[in-house]
N, C-alpha and C. Protein backbone atom coordinates (compact mmCIF):
# COMPACT_ATOMS: atom_id res chain seq x y z
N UNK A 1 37.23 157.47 185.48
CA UNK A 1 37.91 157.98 184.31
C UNK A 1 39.41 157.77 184.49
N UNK A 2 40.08 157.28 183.62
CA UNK A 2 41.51 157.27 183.30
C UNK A 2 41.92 158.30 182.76
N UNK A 3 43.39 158.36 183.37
CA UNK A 3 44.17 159.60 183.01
C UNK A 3 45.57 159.01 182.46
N UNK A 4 45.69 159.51 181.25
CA UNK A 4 47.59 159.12 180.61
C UNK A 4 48.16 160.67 180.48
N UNK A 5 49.34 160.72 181.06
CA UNK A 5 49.70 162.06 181.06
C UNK A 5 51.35 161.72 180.27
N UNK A 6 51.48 162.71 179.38
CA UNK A 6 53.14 163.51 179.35
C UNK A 6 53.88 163.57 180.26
N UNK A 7 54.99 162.68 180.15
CA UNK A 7 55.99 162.65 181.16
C UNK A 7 57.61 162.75 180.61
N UNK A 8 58.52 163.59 180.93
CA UNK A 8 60.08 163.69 180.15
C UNK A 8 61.06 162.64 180.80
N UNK A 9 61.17 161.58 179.84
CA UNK A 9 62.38 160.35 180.20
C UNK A 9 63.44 161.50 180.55
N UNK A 10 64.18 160.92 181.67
CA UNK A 10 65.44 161.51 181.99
C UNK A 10 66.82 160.76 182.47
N UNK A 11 66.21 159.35 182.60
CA UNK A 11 67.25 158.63 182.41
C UNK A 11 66.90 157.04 181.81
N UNK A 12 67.31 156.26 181.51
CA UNK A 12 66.96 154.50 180.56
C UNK A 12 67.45 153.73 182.10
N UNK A 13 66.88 152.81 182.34
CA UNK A 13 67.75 152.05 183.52
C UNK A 13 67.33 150.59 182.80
N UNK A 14 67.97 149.44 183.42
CA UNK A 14 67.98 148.04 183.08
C UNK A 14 66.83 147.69 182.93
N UNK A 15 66.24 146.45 182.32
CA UNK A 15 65.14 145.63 182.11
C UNK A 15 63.98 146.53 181.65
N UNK A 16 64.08 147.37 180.48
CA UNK A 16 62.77 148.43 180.32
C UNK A 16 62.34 149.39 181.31
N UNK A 17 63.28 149.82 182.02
CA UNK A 17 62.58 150.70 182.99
C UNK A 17 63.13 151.88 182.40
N UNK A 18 62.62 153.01 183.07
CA UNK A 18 62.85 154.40 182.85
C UNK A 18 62.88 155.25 184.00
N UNK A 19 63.29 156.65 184.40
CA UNK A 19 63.09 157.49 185.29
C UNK A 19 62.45 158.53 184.54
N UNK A 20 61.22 159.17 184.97
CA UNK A 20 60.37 160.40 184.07
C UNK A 20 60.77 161.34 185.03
N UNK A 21 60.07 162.28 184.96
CA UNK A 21 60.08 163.86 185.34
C UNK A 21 58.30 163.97 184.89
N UNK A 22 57.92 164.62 186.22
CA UNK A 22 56.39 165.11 185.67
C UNK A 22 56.03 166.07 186.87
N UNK A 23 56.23 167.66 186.58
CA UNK A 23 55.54 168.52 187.92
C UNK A 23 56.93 168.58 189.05
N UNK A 24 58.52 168.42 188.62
CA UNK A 24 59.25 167.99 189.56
C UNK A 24 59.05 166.58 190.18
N UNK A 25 58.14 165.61 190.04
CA UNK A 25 58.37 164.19 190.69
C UNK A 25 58.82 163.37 189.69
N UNK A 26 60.09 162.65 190.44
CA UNK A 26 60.82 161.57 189.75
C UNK A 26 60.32 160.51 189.84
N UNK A 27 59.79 159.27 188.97
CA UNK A 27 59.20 157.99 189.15
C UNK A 27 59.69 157.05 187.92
N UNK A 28 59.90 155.84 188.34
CA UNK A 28 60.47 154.69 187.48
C UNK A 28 59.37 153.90 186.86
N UNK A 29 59.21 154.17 185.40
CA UNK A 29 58.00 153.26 184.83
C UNK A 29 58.66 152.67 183.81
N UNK A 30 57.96 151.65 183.39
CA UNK A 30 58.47 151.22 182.17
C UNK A 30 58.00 151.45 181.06
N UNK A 31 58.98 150.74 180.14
CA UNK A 31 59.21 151.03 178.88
C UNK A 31 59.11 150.09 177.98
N UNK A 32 58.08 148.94 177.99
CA UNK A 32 58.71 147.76 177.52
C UNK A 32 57.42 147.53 176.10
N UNK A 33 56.94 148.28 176.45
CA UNK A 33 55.68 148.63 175.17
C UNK A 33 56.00 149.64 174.23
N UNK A 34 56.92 150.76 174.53
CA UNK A 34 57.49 151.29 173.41
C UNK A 34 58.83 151.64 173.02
N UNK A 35 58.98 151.48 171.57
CA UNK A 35 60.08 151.14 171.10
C UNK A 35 61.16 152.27 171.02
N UNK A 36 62.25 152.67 170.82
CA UNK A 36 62.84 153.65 171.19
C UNK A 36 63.14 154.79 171.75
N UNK A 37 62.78 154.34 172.91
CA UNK A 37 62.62 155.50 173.68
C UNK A 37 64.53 155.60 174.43
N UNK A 38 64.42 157.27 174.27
CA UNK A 38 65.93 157.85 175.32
C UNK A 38 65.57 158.87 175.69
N UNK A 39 66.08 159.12 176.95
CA UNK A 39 66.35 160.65 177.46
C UNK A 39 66.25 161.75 176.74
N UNK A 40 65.40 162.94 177.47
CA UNK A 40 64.79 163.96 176.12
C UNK A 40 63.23 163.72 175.54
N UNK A 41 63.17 162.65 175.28
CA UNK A 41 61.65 162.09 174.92
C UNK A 41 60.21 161.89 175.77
N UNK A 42 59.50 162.35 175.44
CA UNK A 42 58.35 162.96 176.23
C UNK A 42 57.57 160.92 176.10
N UNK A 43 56.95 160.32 176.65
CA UNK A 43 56.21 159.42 176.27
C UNK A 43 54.11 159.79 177.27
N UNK A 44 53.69 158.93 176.89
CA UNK A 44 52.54 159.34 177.40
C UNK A 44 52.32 157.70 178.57
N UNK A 45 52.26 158.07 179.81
CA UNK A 45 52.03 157.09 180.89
C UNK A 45 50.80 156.98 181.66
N UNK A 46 50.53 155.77 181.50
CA UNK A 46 49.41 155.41 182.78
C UNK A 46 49.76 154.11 183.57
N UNK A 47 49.49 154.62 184.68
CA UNK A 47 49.77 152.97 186.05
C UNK A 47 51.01 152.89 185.67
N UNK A 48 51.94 153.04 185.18
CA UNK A 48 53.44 153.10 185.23
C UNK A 48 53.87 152.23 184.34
N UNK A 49 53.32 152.67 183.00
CA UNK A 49 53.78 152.17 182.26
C UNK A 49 53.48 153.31 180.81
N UNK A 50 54.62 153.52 179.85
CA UNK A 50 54.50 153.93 178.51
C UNK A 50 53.95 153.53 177.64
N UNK A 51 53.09 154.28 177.30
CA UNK A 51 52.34 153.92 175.95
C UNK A 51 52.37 154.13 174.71
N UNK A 52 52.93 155.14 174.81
CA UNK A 52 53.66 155.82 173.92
C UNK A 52 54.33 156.93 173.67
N UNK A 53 55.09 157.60 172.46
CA UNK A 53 55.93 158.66 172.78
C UNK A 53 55.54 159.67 172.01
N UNK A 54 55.07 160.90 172.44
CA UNK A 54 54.60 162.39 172.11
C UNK A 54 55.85 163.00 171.90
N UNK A 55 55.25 163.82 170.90
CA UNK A 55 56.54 165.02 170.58
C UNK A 55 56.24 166.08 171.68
N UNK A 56 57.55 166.41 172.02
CA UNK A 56 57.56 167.94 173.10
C UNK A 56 56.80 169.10 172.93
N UNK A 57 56.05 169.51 171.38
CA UNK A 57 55.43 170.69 171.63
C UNK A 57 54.11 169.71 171.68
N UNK A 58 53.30 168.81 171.42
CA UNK A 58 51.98 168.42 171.99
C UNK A 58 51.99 168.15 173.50
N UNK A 59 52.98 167.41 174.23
CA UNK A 59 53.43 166.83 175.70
C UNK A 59 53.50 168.96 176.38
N UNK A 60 53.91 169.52 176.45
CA UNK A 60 54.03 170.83 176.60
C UNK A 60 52.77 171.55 176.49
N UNK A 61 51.59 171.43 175.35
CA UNK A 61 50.05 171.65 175.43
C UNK A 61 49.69 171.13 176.57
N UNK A 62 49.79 169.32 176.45
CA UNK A 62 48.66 169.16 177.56
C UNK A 62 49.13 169.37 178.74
N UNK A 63 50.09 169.25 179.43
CA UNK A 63 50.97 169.57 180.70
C UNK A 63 50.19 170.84 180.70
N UNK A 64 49.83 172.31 180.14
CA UNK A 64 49.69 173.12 180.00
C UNK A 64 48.16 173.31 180.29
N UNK A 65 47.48 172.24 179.74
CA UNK A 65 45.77 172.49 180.25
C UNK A 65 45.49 171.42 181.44
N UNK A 66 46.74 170.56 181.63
CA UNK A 66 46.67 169.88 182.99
C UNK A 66 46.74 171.26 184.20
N UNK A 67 47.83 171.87 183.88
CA UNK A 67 48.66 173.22 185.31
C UNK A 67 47.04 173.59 185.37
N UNK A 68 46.72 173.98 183.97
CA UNK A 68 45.76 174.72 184.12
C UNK A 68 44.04 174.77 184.55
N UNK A 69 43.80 173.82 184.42
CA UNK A 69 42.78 172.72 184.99
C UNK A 69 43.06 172.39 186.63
N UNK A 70 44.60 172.45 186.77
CA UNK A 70 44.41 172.25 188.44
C UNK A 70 45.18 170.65 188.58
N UNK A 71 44.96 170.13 188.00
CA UNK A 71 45.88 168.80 188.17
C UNK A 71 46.99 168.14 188.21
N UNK A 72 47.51 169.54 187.97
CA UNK A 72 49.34 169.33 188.48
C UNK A 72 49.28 170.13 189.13
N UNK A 73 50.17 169.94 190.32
CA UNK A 73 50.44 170.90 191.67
C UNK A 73 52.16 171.61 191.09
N UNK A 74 51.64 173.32 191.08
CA UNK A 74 53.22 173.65 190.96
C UNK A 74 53.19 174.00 189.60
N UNK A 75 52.54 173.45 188.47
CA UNK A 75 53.10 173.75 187.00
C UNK A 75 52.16 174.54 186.74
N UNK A 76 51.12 175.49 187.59
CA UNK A 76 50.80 176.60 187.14
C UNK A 76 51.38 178.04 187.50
N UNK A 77 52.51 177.63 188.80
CA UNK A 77 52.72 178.93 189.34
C UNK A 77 53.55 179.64 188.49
């Protein structure tokens, strides 16, 4: 089974890349599949790459039945 999770862009870097935020871990995925993405913007990632971009109160649900389910370490305490 595949998993695409909610992740918060926090910074744009060169050639489509990005820095997310997910659970406190920082990781560089790209961005080269969706179109306007900036800092602030929640997108949805798998294998390190964006697929697309969720609004903050749906990205905030599932993060929320992820903590809660057990599959993020930390975002239930």
């Amino acid at each position: 089974m595949c998993l695409a999770i909610p992740a918060l862009v926090s910074e744009l870097l060169p050639d489509d890349m990005a820095k997310v935020s997910l659970d406190g871990v920082t990781k560089e995925i790209s961005i080269a599949m969706v179109e306007g993405v900036k800092p602030g913007d929640y997108v949805i990632i798998h294998v390190g790459y964006a697929l697309s971009k969720i609004d903050a109160e749906e990205a905030e649900k599932t993060l929320a039945l992820l903590a809660e389910a057990g599959a993020l370490q930390g975002a239930a305490e």
